[in-house]
C-alpha atoms as a PDB file:
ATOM      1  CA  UNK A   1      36.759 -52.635 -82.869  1.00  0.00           C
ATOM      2  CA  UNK A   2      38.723 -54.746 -80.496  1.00  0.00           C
ATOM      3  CA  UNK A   3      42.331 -54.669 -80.635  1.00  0.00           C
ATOM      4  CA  UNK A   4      44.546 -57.266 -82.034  1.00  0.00           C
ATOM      5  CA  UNK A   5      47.106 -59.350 -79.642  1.00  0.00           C
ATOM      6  CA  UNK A   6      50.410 -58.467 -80.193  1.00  0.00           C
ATOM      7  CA  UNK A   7      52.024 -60.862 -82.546  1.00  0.00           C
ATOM      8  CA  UNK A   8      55.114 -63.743 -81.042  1.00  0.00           C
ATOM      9  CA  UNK A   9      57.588 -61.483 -82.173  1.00  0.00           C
ATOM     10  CA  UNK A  10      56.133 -58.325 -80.156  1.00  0.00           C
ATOM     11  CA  UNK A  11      56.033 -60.588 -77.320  1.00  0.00           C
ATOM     12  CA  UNK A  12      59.138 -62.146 -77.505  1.00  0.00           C
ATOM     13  CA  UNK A  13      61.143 -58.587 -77.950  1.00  0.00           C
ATOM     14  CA  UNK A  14      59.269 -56.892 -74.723  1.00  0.00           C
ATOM     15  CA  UNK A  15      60.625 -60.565 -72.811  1.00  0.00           C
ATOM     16  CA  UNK A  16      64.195 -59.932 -74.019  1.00  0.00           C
ATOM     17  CA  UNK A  17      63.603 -55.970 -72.815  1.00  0.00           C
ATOM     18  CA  UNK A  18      62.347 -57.395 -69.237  1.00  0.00           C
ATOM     19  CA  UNK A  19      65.190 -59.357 -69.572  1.00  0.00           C
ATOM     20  CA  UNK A  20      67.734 -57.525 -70.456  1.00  0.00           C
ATOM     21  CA  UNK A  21      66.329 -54.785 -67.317  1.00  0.00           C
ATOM     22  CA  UNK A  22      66.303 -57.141 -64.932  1.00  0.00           C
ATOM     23  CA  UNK A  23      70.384 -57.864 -66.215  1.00  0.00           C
ATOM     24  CA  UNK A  24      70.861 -54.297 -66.115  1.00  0.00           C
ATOM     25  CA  UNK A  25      69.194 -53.856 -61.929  1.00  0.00           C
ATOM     26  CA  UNK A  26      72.626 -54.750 -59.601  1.00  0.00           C
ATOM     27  CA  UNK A  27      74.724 -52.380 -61.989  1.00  0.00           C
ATOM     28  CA  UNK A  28      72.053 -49.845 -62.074  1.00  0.00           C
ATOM     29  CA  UNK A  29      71.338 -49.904 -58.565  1.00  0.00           C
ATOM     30  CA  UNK A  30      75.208 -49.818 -57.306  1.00  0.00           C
ATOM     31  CA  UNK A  31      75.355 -46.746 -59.896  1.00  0.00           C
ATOM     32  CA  UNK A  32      72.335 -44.835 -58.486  1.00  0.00           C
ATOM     33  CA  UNK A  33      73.628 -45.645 -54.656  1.00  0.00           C
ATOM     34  CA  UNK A  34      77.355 -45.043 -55.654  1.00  0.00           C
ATOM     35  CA  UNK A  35      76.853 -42.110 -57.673  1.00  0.00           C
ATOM     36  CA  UNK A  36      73.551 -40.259 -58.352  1.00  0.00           C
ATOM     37  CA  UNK A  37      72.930 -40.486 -54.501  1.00  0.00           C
ATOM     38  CA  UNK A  38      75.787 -38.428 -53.796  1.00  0.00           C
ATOM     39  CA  UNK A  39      75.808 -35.940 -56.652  1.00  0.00           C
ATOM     40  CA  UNK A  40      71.645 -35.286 -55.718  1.00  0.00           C
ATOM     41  CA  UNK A  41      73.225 -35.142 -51.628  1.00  0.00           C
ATOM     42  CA  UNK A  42      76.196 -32.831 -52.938  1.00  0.00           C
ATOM     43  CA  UNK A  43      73.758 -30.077 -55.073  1.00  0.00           C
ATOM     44  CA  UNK A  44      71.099 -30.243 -51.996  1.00  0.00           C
ATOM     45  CA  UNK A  45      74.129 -29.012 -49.537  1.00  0.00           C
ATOM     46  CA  UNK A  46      75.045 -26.497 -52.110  1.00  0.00           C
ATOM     47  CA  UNK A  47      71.647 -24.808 -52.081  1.00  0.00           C
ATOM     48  CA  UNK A  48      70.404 -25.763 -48.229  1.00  0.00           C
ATOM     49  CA  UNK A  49      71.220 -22.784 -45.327  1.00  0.00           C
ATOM     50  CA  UNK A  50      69.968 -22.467 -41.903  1.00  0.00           C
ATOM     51  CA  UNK A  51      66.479 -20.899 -42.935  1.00  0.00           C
ATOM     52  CA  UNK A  52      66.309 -22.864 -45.818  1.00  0.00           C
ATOM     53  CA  UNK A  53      66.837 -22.497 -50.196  1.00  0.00           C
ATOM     54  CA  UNK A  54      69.923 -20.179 -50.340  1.00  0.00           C
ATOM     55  CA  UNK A  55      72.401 -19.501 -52.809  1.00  0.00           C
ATOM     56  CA  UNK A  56      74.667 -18.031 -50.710  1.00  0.00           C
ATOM     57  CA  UNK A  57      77.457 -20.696 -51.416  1.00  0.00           C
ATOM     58  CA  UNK A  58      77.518 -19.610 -55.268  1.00  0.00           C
ATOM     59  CA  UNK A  59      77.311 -15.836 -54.636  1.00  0.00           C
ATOM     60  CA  UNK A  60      80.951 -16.251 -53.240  1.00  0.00           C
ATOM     61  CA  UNK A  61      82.011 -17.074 -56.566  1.00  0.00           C
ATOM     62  CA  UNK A  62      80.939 -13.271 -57.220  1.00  0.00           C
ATOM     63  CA  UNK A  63      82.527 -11.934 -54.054  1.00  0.00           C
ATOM     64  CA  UNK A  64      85.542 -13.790 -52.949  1.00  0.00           C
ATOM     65  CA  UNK A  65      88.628 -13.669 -54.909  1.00  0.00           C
ATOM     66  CA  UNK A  66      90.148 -16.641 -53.583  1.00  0.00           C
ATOM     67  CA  UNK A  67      87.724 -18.670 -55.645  1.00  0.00           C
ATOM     68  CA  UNK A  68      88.450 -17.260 -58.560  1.00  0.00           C
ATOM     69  CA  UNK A  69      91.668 -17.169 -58.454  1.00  0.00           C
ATOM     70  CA  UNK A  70      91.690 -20.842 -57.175  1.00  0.00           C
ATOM     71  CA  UNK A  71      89.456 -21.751 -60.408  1.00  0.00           C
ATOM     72  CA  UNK A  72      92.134 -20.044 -62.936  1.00  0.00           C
ATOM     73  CA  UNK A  73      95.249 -21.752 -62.073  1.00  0.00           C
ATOM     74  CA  UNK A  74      93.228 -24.578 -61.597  1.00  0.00           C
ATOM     75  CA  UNK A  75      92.402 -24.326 -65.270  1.00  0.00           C
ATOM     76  CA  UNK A  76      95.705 -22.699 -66.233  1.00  0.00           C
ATOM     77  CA  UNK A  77      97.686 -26.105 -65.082  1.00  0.00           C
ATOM     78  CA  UNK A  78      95.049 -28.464 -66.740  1.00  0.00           C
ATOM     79  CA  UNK A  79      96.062 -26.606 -70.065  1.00  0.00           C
ATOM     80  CA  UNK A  80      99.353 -26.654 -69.349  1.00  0.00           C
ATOM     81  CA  UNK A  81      99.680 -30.426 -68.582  1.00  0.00           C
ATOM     82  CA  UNK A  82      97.337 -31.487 -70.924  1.00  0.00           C
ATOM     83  CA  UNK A  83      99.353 -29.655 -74.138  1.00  0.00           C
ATOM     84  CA  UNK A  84     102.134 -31.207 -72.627  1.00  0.00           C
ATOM     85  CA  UNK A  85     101.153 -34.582 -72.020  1.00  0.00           C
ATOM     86  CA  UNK A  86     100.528 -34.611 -76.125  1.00  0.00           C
ATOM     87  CA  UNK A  87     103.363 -32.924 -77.169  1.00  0.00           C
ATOM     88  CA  UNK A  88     105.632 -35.719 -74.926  1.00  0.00           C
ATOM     89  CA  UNK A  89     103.084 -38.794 -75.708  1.00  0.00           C
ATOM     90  CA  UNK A  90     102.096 -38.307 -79.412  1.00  0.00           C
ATOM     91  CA  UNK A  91     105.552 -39.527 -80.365  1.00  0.00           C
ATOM     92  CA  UNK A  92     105.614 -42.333 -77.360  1.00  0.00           C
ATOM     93  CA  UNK A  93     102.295 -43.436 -79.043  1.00  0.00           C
ATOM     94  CA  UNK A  94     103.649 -43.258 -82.879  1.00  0.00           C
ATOM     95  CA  UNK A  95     106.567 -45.072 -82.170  1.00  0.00           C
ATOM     96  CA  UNK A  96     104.605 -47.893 -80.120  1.00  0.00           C
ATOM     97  CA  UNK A  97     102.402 -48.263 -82.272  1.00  0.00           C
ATOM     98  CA  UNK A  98     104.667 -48.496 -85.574  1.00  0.00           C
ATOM     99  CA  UNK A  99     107.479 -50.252 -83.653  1.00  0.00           C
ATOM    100  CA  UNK A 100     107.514 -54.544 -83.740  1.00  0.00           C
ATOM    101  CA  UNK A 101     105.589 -56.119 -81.357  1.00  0.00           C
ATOM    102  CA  UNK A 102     108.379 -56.792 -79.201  1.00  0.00           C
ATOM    103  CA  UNK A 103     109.571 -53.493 -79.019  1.00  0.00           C
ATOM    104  CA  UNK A 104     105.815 -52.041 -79.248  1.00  0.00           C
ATOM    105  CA  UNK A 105     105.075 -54.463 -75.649  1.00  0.00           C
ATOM    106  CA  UNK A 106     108.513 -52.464 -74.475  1.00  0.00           C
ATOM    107  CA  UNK A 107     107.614 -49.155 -75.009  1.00  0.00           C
ATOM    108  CA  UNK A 108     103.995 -49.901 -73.345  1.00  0.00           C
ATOM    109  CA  UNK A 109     105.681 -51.782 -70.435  1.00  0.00           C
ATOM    110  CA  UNK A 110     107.538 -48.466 -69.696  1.00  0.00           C
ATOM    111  CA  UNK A 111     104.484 -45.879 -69.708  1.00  0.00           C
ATOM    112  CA  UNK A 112     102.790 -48.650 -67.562  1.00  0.00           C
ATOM    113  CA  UNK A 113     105.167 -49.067 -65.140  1.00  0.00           C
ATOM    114  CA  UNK A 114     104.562 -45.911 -63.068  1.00  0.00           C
ATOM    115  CA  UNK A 115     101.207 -47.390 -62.348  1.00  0.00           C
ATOM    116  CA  UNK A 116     103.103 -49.859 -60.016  1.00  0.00           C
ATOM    117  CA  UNK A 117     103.316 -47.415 -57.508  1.00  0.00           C
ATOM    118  CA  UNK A 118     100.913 -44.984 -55.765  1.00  0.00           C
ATOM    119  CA  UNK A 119     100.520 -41.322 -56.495  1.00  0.00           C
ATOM    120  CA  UNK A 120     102.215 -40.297 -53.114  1.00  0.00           C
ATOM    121  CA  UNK A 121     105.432 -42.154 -53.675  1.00  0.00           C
ATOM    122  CA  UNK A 122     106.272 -40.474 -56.949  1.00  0.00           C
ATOM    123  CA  UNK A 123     104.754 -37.306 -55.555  1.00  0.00           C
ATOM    124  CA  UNK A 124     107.173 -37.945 -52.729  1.00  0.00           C
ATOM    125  CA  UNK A 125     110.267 -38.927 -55.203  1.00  0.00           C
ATOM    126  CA  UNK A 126     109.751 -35.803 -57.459  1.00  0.00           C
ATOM    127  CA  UNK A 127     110.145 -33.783 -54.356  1.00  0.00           C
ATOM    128  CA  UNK A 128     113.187 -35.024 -53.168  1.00  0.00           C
ATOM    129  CA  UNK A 129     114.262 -34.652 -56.491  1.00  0.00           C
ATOM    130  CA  UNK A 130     113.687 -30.698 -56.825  1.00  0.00           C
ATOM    131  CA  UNK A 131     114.360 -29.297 -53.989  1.00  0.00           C
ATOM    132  CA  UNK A 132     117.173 -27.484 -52.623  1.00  0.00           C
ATOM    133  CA  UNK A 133     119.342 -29.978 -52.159  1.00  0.00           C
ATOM    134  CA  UNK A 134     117.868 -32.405 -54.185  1.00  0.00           C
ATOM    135  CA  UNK A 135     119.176 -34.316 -56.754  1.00  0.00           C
ATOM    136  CA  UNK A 136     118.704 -31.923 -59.889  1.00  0.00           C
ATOM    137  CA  UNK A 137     120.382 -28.961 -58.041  1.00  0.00           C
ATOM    138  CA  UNK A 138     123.168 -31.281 -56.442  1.00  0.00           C
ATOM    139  CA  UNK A 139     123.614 -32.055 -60.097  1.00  0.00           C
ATOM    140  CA  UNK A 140     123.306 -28.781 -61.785  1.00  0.00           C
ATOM    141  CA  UNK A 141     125.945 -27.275 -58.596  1.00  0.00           C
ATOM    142  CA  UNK A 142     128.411 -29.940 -58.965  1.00  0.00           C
ATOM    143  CA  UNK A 143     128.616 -29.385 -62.929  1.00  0.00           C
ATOM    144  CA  UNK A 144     129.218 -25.530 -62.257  1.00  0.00           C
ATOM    145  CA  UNK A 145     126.076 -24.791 -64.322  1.00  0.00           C
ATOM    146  CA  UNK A 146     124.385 -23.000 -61.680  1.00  0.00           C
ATOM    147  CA  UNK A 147     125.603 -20.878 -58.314  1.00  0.00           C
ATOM    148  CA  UNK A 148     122.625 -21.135 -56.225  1.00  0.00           C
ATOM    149  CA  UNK A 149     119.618 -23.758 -56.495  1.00  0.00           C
ATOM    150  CA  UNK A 150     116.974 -23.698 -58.325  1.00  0.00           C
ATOM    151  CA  UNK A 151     113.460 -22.841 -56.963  1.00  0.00           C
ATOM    152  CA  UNK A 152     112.176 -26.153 -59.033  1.00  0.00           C
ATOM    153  CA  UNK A 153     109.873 -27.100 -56.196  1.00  0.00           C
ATOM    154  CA  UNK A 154     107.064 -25.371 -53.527  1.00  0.00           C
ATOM    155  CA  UNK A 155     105.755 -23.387 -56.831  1.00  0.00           C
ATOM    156  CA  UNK A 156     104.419 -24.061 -59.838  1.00  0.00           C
ATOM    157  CA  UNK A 157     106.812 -25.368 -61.751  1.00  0.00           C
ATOM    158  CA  UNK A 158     107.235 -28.776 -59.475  1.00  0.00           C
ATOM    159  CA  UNK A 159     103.035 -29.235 -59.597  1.00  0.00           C
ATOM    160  CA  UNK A 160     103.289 -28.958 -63.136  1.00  0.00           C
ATOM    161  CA  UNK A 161     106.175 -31.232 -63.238  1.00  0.00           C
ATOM    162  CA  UNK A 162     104.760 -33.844 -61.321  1.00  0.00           C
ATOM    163  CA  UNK A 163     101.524 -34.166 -62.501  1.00  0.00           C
ATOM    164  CA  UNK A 164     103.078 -34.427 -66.657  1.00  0.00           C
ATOM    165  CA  UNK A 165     104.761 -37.583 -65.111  1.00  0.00           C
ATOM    166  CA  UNK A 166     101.948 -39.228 -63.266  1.00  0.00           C
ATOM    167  CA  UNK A 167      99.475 -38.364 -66.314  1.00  0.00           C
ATOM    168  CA  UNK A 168     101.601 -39.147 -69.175  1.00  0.00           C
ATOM    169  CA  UNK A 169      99.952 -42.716 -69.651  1.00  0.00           C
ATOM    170  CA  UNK A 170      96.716 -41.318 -69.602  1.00  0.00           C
ATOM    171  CA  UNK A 171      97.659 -39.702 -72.705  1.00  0.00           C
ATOM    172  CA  UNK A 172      99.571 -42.463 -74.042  1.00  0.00           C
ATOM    173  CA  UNK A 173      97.323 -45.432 -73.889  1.00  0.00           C
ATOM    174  CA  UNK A 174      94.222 -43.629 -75.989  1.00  0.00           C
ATOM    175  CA  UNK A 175      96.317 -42.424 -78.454  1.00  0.00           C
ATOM    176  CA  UNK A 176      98.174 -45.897 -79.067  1.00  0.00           C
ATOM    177  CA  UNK A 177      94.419 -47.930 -79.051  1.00  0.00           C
ATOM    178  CA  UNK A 178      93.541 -45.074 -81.943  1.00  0.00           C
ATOM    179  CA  UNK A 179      96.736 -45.398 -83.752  1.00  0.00           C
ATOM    180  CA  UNK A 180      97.176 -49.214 -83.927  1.00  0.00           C
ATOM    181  CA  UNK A 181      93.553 -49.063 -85.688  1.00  0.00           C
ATOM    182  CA  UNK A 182      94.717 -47.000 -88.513  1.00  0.00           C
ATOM    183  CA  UNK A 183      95.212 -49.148 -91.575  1.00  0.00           C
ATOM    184  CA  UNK A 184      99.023 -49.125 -92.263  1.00  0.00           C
ATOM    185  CA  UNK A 185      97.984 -49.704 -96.273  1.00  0.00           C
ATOM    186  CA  UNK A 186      96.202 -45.905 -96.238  1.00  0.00           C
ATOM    187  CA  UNK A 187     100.206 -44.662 -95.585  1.00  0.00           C
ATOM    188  CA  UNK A 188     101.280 -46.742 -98.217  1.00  0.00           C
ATOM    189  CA  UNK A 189      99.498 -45.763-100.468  1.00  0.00           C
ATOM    190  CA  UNK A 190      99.608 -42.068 -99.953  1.00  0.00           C
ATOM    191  CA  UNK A 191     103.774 -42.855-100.294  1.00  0.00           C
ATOM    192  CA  UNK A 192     103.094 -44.599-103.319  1.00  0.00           C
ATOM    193  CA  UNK A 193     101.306 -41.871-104.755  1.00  0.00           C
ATOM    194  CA  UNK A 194     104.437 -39.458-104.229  1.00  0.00           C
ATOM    195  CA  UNK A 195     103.396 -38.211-101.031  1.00  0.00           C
ATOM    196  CA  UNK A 196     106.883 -37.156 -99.043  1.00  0.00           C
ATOM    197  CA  UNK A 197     106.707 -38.661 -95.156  1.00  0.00           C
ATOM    198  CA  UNK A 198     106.063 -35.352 -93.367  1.00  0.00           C
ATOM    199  CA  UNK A 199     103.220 -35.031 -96.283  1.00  0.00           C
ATOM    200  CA  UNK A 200     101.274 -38.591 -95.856  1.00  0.00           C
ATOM    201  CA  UNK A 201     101.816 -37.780 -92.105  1.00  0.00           C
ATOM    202  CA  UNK A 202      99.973 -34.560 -91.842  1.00  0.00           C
ATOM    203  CA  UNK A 203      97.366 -35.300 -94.054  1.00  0.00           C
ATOM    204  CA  UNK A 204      96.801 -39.079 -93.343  1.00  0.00           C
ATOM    205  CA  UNK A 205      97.869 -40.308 -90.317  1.00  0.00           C
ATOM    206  CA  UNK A 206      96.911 -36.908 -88.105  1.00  0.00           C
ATOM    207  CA  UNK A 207      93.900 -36.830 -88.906  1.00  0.00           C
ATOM    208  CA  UNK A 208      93.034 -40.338 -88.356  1.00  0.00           C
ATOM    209  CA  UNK A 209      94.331 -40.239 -84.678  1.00  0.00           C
ATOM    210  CA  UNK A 210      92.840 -37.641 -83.828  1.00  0.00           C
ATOM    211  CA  UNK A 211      89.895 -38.608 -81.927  1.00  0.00           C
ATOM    212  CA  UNK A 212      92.930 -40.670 -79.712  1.00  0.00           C
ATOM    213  CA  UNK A 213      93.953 -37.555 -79.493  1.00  0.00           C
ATOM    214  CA  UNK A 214      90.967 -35.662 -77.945  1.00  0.00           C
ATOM    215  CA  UNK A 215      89.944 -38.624 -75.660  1.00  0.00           C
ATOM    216  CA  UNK A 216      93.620 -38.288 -73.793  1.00  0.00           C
ATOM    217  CA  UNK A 217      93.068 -34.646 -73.740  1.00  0.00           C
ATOM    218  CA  UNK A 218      89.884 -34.764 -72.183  1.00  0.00           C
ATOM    219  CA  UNK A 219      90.670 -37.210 -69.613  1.00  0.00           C
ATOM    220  CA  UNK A 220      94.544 -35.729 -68.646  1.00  0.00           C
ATOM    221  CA  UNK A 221      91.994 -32.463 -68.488  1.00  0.00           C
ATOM    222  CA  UNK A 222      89.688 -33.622 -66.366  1.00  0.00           C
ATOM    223  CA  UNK A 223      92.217 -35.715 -63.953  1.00  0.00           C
ATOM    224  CA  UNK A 224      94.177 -32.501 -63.726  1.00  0.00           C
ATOM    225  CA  UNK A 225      91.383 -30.598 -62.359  1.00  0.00           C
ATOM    226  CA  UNK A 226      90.685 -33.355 -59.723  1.00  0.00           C
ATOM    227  CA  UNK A 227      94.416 -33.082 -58.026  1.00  0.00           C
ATOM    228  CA  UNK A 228      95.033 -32.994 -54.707  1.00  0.00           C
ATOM    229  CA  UNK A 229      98.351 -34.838 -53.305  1.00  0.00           C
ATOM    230  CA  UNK A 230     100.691 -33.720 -55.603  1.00  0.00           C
ATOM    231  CA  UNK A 231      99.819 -29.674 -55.673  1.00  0.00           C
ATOM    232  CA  UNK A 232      99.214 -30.138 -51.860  1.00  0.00           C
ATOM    233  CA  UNK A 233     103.048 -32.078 -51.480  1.00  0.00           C
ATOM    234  CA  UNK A 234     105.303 -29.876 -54.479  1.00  0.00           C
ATOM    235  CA  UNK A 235     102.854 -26.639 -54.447  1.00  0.00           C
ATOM    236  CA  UNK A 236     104.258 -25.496 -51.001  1.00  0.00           C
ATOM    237  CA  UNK A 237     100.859 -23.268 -50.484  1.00  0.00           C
ATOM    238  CA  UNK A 238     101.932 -21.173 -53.592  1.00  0.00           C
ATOM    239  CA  UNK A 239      99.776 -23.489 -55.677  1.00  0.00           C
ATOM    240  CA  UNK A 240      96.466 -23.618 -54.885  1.00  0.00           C
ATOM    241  CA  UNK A 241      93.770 -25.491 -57.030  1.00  0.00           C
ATOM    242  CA  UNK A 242      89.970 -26.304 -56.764  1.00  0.00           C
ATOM    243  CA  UNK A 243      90.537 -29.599 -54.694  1.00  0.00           C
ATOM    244  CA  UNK A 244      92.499 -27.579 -52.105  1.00  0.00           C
ATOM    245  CA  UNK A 245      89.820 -25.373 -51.392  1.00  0.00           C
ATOM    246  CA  UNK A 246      87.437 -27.963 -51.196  1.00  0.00           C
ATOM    247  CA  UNK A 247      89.460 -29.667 -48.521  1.00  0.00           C
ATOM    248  CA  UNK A 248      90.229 -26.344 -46.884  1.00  0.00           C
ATOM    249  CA  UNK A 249      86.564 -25.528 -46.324  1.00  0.00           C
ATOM    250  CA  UNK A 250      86.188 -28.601 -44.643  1.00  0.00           C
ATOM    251  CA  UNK A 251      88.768 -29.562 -42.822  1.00  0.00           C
ATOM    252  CA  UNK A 252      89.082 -25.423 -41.416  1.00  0.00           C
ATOM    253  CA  UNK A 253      86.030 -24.204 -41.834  1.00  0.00           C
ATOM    254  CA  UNK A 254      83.224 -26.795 -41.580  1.00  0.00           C
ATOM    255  CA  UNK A 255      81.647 -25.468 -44.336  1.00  0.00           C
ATOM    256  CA  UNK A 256      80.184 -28.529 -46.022  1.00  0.00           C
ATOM    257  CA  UNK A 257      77.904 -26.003 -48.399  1.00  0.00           C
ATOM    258  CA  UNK A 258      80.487 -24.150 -49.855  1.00  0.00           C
ATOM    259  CA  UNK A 259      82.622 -27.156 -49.950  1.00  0.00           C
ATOM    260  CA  UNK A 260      79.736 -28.708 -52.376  1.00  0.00           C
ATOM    261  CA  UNK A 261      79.146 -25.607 -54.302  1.00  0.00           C
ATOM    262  CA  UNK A 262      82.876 -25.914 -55.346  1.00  0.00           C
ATOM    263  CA  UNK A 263      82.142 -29.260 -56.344  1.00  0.00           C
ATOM    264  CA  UNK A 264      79.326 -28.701 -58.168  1.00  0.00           C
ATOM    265  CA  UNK A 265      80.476 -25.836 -60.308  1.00  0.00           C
ATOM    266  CA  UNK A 266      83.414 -27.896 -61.354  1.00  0.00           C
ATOM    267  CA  UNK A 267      81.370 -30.755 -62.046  1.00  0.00           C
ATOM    268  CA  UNK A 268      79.418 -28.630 -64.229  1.00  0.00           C
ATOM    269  CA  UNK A 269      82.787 -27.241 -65.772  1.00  0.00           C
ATOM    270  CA  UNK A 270      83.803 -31.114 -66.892  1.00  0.00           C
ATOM    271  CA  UNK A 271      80.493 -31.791 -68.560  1.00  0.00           C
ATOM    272  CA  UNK A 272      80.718 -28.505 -70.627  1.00  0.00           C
ATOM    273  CA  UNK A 273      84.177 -29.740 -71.245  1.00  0.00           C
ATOM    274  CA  UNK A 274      82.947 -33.170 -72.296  1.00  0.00           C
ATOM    275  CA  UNK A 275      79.740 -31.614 -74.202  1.00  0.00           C
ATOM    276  CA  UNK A 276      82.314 -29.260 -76.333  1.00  0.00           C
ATOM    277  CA  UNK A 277      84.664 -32.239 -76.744  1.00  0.00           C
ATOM    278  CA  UNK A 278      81.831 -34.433 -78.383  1.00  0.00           C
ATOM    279  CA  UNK A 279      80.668 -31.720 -80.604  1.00  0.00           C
ATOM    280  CA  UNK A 280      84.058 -31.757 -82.110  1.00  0.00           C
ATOM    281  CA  UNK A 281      84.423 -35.121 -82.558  1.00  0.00           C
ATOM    282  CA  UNK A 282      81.737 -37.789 -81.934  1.00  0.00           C
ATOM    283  CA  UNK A 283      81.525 -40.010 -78.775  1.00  0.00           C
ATOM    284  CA  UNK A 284      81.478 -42.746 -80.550  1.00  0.00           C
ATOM    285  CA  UNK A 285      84.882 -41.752 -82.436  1.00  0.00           C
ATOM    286  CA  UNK A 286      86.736 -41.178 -79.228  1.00  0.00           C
ATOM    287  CA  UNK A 287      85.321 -44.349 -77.722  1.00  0.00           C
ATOM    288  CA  UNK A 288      86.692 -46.254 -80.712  1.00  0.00           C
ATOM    289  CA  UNK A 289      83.470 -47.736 -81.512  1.00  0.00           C
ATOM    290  CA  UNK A 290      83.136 -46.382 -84.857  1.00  0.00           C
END
């Protein structure tokens, strides 16, 4: 028995799908030439040695320390920043987005600002601000509050510092896009319904801003983990994180395969990071599509 032609609608839906694919070639194309290129170049330098397949690049994950211990405070200052970053920027956001559109524009205006000027300035301004006879220990000297400076900088402490400042708005902005979408009558009502502030807070408006909350986590996470001018300008060699030792085997070493196993187990760590982060909340929620 011969088979029926498809019907106008069948063949007017597989012309919108050749449609909408041939729509959908430049972006593909500069995605697969700007991005799966690289990755596929990046895991094939990983695994390639002079005889061949190795996986000599990963077994030094096993047997040198120095990755290791590069990978924990790696992670150890993304933590740190990131519970920062929302302990500083959930208020920003709640007062933003509750505030009157003229003083809502100001607050936003102010976390934006920063984005006026490159990472290496304000890497560059917090150190001149923390070191020895910077600003904050002139300050601190001058007041009698301290004898000696402060070791605020060439640690740590600064890299930390720094990177809470240049990261803030990343927390900011998601958390303000989630918050201005929460209907201001679900408050009400819990107040009307004898619900004290700190009570219609905690069990109304958290929970409804969290998935803001998660997105800025996630992405001041993953940023953090990415750093490279600021823990190479305020770390003073006492801070040394994941992009570090990618540069180092490079720029020292030549080693362009250990270099990309770095990079690839990192990679790997974000999407775990994302994976976890979406089985908490849905992509969709932190998006703000649904």
């Amino acid at each position: 028995m011969a088979a029926c032609p498809p019907g106008p609608a069948v063949l007017h839906e597989r012309r919108e799908q050749r449609l909408t694919l041939l729509l959908l070639a430049p972006a593909l194309a500069v995605v697969v030439c700007l991005l799966v290129l690289p990755l596929l170049w990046l895991a094939w330098q990983s695994i390639r040695g002079d005889g061949g397949f190795t996986l000599v690049n990963y077994q030094r994950f096993l047997t040198d320390d120095i990755y290791l211990i590069s990978f924990l405070q790696t992670f150890r200052i993304a933590v740190t920043v990131t519970v920062a970053t929302l302990l500083l920027g959930y208020p920003v956001a709640y007062a933003a987005a509750l505030a009157p559109r003229q003083w809502s524009l100001l607050i936003l205006a102010a976390v934006v600002l920063p984005f006026w000027t490159s990472v290496l300035v304000r890497a560059y301004a917090w150190l001149i601000l923390l070191q020895r006879r910077g600003l904050v220990n002139s300050a601190l000297t001058d007041l009698g509050l301290i004898d000696s400076p402060l070791l605020l900088v060439n640690n740590e402490f600064g890299t930390v510092l720094a990177t809470i400042h240049i990261l803030l708005p990343f927390m900011v902005l998601p958390l303000y896009a989630t918050m201005q979408k929460i209907p201001r009558e679900l408050t009400m009502a819990g107040a009307s319904l004898g619900g004290s502030p700190f009570f219609v807070f905690t069990r109304v408006f958290l929970p409804l801003s969290l998935p803001g909350a998660i997105a800025g986590m996630v992405l001041v996470f993953v940023l953090t983990l990415g750093f490279y001018i600021t823990p190479e300008l305020l770390g003073g060699g006492r801070t040394f994180m994941v992009s570090m030792l990618v540069s180092r085997n490079i720029e020292l070493y030549h080693e362009w395969g250990a270099a990309s196993s770095i990079s690839m187990v990192l990679l790997a760590s974000v999407f775990l990071i994302f994976r976890l982060s979406t089985r908490l909340v849905p992509f969709e929620r932190i998006m703000g599509t649904r």
